[in-house]
C-alpha atoms as a PDB file:
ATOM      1  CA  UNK A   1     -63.669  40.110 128.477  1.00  0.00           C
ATOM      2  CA  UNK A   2     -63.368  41.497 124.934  1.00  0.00           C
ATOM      3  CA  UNK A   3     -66.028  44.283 126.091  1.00  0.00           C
ATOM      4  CA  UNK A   4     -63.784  45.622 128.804  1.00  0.00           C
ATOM      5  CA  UNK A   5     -61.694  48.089 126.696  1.00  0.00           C
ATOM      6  CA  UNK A   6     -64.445  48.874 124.707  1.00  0.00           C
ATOM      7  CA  UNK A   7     -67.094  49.690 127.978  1.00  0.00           C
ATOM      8  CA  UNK A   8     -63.990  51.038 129.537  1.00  0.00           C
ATOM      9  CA  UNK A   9     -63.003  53.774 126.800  1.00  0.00           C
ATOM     10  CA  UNK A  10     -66.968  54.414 126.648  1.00  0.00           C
ATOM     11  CA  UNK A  11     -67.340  55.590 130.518  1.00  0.00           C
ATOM     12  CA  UNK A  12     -63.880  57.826 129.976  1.00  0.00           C
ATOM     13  CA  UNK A  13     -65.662  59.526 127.009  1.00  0.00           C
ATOM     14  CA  UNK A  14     -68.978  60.390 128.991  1.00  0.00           C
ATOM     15  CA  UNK A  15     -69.172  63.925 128.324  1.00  0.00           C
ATOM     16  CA  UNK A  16     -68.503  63.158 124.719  1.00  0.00           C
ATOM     17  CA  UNK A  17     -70.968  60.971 124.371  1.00  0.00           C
ATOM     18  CA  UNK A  18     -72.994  61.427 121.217  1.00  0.00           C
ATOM     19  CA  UNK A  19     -75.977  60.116 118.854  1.00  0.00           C
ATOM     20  CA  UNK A  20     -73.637  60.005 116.200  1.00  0.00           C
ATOM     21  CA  UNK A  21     -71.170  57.551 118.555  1.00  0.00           C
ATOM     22  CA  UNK A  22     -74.188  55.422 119.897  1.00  0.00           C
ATOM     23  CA  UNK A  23     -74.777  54.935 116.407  1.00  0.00           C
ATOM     24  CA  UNK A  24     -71.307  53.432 116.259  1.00  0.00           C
ATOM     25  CA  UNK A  25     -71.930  51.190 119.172  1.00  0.00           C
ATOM     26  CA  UNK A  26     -72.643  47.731 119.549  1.00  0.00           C
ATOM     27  CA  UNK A  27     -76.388  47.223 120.609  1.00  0.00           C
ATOM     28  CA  UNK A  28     -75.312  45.335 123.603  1.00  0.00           C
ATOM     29  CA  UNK A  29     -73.242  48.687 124.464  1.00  0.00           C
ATOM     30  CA  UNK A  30     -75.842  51.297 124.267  1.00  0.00           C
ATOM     31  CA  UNK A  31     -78.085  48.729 126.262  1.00  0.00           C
ATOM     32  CA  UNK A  32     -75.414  48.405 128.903  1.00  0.00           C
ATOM     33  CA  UNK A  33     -75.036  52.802 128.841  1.00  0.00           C
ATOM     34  CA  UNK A  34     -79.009  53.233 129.208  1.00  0.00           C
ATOM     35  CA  UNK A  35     -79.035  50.333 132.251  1.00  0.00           C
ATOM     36  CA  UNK A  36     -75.230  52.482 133.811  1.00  0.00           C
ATOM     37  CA  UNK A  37     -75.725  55.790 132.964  1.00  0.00           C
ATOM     38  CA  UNK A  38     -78.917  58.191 134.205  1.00  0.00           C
ATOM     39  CA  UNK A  39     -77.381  60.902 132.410  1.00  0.00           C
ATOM     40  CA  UNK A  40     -76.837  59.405 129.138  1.00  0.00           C
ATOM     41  CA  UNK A  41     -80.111  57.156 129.664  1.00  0.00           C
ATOM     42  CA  UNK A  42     -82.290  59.399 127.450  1.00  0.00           C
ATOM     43  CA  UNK A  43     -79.833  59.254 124.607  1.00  0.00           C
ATOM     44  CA  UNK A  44     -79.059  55.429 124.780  1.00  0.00           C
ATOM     45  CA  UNK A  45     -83.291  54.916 124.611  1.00  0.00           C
ATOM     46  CA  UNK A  46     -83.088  57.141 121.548  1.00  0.00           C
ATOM     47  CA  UNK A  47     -80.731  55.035 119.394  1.00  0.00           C
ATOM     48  CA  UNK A  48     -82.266  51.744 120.346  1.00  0.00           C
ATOM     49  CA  UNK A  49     -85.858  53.373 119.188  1.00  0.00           C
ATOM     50  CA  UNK A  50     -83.824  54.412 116.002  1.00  0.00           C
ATOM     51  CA  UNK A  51     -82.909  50.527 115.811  1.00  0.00           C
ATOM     52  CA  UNK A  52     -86.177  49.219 116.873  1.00  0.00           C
ATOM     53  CA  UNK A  53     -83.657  47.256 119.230  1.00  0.00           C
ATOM     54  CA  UNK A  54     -85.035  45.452 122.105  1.00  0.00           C
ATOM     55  CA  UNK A  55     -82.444  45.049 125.530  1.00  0.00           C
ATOM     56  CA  UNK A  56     -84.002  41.879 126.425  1.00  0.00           C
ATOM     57  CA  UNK A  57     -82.172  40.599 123.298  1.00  0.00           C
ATOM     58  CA  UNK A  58     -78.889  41.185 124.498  1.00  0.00           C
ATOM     59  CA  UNK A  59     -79.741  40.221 128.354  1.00  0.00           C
ATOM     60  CA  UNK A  60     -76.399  38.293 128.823  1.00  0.00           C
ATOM     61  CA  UNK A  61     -74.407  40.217 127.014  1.00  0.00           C
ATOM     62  CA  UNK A  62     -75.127  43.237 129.028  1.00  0.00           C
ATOM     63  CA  UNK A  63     -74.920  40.946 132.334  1.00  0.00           C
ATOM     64  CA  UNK A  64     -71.552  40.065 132.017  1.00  0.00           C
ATOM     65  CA  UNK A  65     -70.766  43.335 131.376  1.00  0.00           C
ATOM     66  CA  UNK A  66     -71.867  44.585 134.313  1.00  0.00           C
ATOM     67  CA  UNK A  67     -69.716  41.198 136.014  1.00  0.00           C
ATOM     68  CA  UNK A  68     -66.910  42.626 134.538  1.00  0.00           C
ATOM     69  CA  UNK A  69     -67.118  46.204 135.700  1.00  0.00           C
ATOM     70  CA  UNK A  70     -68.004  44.871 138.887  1.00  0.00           C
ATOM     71  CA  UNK A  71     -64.978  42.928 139.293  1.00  0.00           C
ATOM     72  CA  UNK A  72     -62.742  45.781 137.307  1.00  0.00           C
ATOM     73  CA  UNK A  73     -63.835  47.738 140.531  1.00  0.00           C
ATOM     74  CA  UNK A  74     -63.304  45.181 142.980  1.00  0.00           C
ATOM     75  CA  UNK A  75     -59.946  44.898 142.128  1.00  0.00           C
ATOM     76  CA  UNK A  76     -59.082  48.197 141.514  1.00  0.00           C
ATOM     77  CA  UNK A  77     -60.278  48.481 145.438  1.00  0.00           C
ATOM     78  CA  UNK A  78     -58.174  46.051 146.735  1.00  0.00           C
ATOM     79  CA  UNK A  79     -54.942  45.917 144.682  1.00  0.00           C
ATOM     80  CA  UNK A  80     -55.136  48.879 142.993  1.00  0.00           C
ATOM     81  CA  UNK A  81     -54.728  51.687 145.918  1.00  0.00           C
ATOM     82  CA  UNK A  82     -50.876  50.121 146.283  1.00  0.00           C
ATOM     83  CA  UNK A  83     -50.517  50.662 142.898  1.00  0.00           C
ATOM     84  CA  UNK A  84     -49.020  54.134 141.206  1.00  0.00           C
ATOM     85  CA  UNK A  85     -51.654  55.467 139.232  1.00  0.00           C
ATOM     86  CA  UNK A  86     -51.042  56.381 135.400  1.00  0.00           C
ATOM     87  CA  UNK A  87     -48.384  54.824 132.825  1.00  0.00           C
ATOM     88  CA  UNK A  88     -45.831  54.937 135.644  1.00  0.00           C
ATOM     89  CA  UNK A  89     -43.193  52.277 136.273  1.00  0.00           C
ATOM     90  CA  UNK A  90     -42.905  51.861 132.605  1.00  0.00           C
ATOM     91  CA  UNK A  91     -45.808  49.780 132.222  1.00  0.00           C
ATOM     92  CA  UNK A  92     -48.357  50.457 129.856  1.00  0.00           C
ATOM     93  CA  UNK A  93     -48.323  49.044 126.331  1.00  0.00           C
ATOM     94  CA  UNK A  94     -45.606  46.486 127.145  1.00  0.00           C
ATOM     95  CA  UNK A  95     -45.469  43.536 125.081  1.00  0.00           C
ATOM     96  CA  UNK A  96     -47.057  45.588 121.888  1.00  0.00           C
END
């Protein structure tokens, strides 16, 4: 679950994804962007040559990642669409 935020913040900040934020990235991460992302595929390979970093390694890792988008979808699908999009409703950062 810890990954969530951080995959999450990743996929808003496609089209500022960088070499110089891969390099940032935990392996698992840039394994889980080259496996989710065509477009950023090419890059991801890149910094895992850099590493000499093997995706087998991080197998699970990147598994339940893909779990957890999967059901972060799922339930955006079926609870989600009732829901008012955006901080609305003043939820948010309650409880911080």
């Amino acid at each position: 679950m810890r990954y969530i935020p951080l995959v999450a913040s990743l996929l808003a900040g496609c089209a500022g994804l960088t070499a110089e934020s891969l390099q940032r990235t935990d392996t698992a991460q840039v394994c889980y962007i080259a496996v989710t992302q065509p477009d950023n595929r090419a890059l991801a390979e890149a910094e895992l040559k850099r590493r000499n970093a093997n995706c087998q390694d991080h197998t699970a890792e990147v598994r339940r990642m893909l779990e957890d988008d999967t059901r972060m979808k799922a339930e955006g699908m079926s609870s989600g669409m009732s829901r008012p999009s955006g901080m609305g409703m003043g939820g948010g950062m309650r409880g911080y």
